[in-house]
N, C-alpha and C. Protein backbone atom coordinates (compact mmCIF):
# COMPACT_ATOMS: atom_id res chain seq x y z
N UNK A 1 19.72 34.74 184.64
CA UNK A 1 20.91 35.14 185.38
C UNK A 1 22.11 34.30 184.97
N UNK A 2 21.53 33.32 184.83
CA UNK A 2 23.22 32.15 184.38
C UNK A 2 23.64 32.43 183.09
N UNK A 3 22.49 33.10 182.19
CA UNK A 3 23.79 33.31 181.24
C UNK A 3 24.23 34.49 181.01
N UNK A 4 23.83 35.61 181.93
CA UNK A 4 24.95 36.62 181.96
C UNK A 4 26.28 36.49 182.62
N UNK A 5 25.85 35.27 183.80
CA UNK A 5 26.90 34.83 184.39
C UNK A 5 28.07 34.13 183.29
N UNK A 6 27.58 33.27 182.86
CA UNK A 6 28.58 32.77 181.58
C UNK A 6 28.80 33.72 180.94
N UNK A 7 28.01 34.71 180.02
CA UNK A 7 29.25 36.12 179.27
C UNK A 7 30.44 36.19 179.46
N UNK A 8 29.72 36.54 181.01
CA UNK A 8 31.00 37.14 182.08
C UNK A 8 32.37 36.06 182.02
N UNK A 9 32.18 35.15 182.19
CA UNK A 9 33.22 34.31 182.43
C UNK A 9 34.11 34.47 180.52
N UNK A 10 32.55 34.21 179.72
CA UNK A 10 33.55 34.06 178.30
C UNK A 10 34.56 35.61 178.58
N UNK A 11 33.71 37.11 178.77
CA UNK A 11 34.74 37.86 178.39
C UNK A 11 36.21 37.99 179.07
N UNK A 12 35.88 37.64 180.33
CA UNK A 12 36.84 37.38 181.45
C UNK A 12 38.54 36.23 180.71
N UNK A 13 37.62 35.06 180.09
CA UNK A 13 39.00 34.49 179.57
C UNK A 13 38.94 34.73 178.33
N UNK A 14 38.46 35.76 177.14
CA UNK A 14 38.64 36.24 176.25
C UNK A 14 40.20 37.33 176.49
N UNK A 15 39.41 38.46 177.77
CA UNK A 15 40.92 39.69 178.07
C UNK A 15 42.07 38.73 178.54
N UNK A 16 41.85 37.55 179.08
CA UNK A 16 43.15 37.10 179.26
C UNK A 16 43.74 36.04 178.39
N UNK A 17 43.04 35.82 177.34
CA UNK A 17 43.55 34.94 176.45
C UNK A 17 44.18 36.26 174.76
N UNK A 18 43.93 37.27 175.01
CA UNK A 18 44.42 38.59 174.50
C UNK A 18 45.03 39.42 175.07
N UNK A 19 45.77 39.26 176.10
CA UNK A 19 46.71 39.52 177.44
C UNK A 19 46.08 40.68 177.79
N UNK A 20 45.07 41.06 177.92
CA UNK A 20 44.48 42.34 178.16
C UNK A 20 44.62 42.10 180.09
N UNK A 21 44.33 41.23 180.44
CA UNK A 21 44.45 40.83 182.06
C UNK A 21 46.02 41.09 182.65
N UNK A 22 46.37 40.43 181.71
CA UNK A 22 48.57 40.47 182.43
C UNK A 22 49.00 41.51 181.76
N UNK A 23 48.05 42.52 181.12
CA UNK A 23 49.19 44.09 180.35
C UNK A 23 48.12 44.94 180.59
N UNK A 24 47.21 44.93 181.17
CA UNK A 24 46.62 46.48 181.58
C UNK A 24 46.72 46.56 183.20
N UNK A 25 45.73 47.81 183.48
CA UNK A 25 45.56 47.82 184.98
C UNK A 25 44.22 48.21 185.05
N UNK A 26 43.79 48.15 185.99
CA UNK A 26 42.09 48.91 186.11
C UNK A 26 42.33 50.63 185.43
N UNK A 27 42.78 51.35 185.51
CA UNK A 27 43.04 52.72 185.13
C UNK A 27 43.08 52.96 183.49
N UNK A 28 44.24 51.73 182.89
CA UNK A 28 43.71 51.86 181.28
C UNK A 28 42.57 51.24 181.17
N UNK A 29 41.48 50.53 181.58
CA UNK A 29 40.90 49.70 181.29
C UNK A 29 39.38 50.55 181.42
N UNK A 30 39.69 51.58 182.80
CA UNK A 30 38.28 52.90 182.61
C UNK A 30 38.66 53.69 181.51
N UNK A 31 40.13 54.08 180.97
CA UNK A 31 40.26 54.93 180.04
C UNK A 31 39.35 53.91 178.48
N UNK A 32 39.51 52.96 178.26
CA UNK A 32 38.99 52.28 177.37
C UNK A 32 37.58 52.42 177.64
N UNK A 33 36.99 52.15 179.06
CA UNK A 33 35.61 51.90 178.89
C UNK A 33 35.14 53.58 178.40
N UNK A 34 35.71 54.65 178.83
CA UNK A 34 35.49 56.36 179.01
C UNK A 34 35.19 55.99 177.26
N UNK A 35 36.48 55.90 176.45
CA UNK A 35 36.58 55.68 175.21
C UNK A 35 35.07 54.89 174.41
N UNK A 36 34.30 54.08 175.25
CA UNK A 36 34.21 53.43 174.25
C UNK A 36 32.31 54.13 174.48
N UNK A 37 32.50 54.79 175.49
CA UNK A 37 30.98 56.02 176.34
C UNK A 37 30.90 56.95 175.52
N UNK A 38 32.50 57.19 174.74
CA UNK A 38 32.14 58.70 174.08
C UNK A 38 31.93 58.08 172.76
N UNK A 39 31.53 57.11 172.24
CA UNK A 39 31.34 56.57 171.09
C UNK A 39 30.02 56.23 170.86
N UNK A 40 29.60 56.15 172.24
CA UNK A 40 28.21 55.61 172.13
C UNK A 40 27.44 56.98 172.41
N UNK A 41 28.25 57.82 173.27
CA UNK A 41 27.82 59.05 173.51
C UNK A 41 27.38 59.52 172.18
N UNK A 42 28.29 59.83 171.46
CA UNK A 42 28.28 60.46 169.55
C UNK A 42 27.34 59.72 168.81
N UNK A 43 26.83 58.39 169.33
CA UNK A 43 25.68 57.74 168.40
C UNK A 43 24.35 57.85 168.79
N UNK A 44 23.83 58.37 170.32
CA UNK A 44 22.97 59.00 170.83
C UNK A 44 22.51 60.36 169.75
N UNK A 45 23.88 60.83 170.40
CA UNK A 45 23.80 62.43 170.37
C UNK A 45 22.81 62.49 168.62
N UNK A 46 23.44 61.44 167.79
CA UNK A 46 22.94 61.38 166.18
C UNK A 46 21.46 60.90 166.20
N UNK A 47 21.52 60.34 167.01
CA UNK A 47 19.91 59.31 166.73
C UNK A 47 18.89 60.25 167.73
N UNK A 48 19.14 61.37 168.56
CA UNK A 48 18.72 61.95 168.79
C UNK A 48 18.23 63.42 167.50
N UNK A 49 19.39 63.83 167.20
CA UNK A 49 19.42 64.54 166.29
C UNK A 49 18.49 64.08 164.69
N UNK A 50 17.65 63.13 165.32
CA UNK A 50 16.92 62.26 164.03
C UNK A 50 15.90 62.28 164.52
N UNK A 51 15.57 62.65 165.28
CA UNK A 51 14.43 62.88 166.39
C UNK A 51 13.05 63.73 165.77
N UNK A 52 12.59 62.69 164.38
CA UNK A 52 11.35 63.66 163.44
C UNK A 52 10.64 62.42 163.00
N UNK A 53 9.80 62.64 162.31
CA UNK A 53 8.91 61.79 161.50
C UNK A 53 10.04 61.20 160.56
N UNK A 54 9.63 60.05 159.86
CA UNK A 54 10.91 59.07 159.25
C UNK A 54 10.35 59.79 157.84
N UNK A 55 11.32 60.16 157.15
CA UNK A 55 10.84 60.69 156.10
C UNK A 55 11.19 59.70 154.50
N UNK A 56 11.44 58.73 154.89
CA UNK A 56 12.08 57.67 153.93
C UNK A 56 13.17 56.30 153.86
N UNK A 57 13.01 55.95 153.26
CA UNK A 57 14.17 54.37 153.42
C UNK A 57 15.22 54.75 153.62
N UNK A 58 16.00 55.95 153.16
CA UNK A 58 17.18 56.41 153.91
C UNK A 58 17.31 56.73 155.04
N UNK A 59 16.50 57.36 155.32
CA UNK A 59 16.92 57.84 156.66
C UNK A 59 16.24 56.51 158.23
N UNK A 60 15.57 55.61 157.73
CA UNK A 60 15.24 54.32 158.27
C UNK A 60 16.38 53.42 158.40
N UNK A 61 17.12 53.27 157.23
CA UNK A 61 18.55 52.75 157.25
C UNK A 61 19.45 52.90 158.01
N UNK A 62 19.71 54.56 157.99
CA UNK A 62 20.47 55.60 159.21
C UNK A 62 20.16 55.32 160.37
N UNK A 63 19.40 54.96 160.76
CA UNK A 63 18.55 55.42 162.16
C UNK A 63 19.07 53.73 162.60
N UNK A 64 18.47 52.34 161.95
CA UNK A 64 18.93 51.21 162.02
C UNK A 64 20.58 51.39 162.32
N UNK A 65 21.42 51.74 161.63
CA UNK A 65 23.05 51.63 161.35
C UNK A 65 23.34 52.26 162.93
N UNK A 66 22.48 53.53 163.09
CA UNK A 66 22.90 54.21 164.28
C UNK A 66 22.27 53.40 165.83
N UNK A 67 21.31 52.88 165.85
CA UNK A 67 20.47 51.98 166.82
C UNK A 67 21.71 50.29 167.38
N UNK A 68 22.13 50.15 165.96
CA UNK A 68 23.06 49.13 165.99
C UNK A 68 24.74 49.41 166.18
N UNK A 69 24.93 51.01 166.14
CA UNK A 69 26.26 51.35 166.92
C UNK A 69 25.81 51.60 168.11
N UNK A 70 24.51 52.05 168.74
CA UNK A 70 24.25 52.33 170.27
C UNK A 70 24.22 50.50 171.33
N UNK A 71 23.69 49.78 170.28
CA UNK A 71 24.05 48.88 170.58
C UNK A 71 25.20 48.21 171.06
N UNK A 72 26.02 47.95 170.12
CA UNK A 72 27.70 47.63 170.01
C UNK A 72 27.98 48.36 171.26
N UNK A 73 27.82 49.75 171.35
CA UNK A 73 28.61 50.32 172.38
C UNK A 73 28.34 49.95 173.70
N UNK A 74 26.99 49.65 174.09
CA UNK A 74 26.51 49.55 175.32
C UNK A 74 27.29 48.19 175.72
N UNK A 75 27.54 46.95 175.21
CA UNK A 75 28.16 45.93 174.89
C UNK A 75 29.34 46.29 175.07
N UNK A 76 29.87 47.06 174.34
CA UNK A 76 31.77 47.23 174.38
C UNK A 76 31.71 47.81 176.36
N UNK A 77 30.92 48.49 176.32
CA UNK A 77 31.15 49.18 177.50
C UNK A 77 30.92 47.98 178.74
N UNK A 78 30.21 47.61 178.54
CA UNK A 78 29.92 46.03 179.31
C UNK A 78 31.30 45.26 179.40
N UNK A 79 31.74 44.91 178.62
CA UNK A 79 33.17 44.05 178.18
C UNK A 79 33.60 44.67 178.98
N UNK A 80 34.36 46.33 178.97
CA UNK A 80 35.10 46.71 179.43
C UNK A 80 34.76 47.03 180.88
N UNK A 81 33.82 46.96 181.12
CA UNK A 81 33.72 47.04 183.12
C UNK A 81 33.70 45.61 183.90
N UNK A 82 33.38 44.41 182.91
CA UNK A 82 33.96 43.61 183.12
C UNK A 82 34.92 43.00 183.63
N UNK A 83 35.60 43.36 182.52
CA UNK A 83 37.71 43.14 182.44
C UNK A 83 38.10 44.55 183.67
N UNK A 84 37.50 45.66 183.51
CA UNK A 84 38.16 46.39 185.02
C UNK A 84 37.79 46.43 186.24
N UNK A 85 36.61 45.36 186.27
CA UNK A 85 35.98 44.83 187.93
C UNK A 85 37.04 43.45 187.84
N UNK A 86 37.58 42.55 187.10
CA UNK A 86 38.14 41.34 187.40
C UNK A 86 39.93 42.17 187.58
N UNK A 87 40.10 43.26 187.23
CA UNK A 87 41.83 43.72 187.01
C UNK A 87 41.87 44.07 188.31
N UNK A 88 40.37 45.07 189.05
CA UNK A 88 40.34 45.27 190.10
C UNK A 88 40.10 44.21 191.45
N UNK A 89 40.26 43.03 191.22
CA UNK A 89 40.12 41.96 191.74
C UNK A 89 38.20 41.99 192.59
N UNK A 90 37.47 42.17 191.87
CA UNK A 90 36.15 42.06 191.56
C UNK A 90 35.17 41.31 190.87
N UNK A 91 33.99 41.12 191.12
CA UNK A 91 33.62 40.28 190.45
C UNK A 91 32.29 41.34 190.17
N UNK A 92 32.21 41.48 188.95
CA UNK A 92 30.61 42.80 188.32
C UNK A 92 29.48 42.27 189.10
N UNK A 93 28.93 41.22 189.31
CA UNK A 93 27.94 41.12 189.75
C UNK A 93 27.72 41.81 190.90
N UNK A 94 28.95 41.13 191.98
CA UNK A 94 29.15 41.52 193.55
C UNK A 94 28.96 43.19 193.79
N UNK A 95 30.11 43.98 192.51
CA UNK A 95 29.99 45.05 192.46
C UNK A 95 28.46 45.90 192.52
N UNK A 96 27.56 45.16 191.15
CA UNK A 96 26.03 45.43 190.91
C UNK A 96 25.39 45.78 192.31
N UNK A 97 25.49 44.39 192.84
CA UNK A 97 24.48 44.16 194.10
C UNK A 97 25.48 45.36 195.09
N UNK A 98 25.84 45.21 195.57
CA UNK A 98 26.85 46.56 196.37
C UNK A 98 25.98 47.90 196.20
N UNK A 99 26.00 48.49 195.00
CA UNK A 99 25.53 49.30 194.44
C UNK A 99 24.24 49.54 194.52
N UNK A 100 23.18 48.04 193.73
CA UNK A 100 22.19 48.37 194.37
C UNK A 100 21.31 48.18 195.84
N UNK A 101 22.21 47.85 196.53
CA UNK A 101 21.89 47.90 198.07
C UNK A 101 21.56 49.43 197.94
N UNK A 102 22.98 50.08 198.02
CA UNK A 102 22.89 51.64 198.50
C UNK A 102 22.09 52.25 197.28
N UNK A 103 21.40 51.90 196.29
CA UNK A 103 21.00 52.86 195.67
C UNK A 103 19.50 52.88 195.57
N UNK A 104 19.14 51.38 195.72
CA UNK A 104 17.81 50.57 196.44
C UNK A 104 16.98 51.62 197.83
N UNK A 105 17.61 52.58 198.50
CA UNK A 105 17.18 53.03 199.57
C UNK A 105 17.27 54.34 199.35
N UNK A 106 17.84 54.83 198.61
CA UNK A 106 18.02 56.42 197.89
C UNK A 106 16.31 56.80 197.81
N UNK A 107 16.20 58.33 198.15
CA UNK A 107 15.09 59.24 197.73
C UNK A 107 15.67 59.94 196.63
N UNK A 108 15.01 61.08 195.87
CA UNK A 108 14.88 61.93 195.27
C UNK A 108 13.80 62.40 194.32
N UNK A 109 14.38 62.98 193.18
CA UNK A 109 13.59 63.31 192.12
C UNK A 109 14.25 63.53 190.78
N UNK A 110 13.46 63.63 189.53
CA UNK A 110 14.14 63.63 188.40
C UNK A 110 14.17 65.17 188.13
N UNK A 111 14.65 65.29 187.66
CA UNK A 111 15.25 66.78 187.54
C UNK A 111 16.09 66.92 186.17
N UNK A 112 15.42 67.61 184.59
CA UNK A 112 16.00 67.71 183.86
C UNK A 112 16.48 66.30 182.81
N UNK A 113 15.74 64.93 183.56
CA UNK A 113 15.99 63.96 182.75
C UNK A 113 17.27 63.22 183.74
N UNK A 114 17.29 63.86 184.66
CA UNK A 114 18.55 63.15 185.63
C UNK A 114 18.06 63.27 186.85
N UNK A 115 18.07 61.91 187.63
CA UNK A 115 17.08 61.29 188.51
C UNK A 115 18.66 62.13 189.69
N UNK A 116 18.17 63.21 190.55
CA UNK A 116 18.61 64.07 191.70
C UNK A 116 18.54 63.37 193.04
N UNK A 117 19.56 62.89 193.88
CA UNK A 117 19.48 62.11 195.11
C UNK A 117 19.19 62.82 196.12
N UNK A 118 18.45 63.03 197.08
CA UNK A 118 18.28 63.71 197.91
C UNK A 118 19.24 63.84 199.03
N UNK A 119 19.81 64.93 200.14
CA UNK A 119 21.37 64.60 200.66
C UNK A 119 20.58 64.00 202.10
């Protein structure tokens, strides 16, 4: 736990040592994180689309290059909810736990690969 806690703090005075803290607002800062979902979205969507028997060192390469942009992104996207839980005068963790209180007590079912909340 402490050293996600430290991340947090590095990325925290990273956006404000790149004025990303004193020149955005929470609103550009989801448009960036949206931005950086549909990037990781498009590297899914590929490494899905690869979704066969490995048929050679090329396409092992591909699959690596693409595993390591799904990576990056999940990361960028991290950074950026970061920097728009601290713009929003938040702290991600606090947010986390919040979240999983209420989501900790949720019923449902999966449905289609997407876990359905019951009302």
């Amino acid at each position: 736990m402490k050293r996600y806690e430290e991340l947090e703090t590095k990325v925290i005075e990273w956006g404000r040592a790149k004025g990303i803290l004193d020149n955005s607002d929470p609103l550009r800062q989801l448009e960036k994180t949206q931005e950086e979902l549909n990037e990781t979205m498009l590297a899914l969507i590929a490494l899905r689309n690869m979704d066969h028997p490995v048929l050679g060192e090329e396409l092992t390469l591909a699959r690596e290059h693409i595993l390591t942009e799904v990576k990056d992104g999940i990361g960028d996207m991290q950074v950026t909810i970061i920097l728009l839980a601290e713009l929003a005068g938040f702290n991600l963790v606090d947010c986390l736990g919040h979240s999983y209180d209420i989501i900790s007590k949720r019923t449902g079912k999966m449905v289609n690969g997407f876990f359905v909340k019951d009302k």
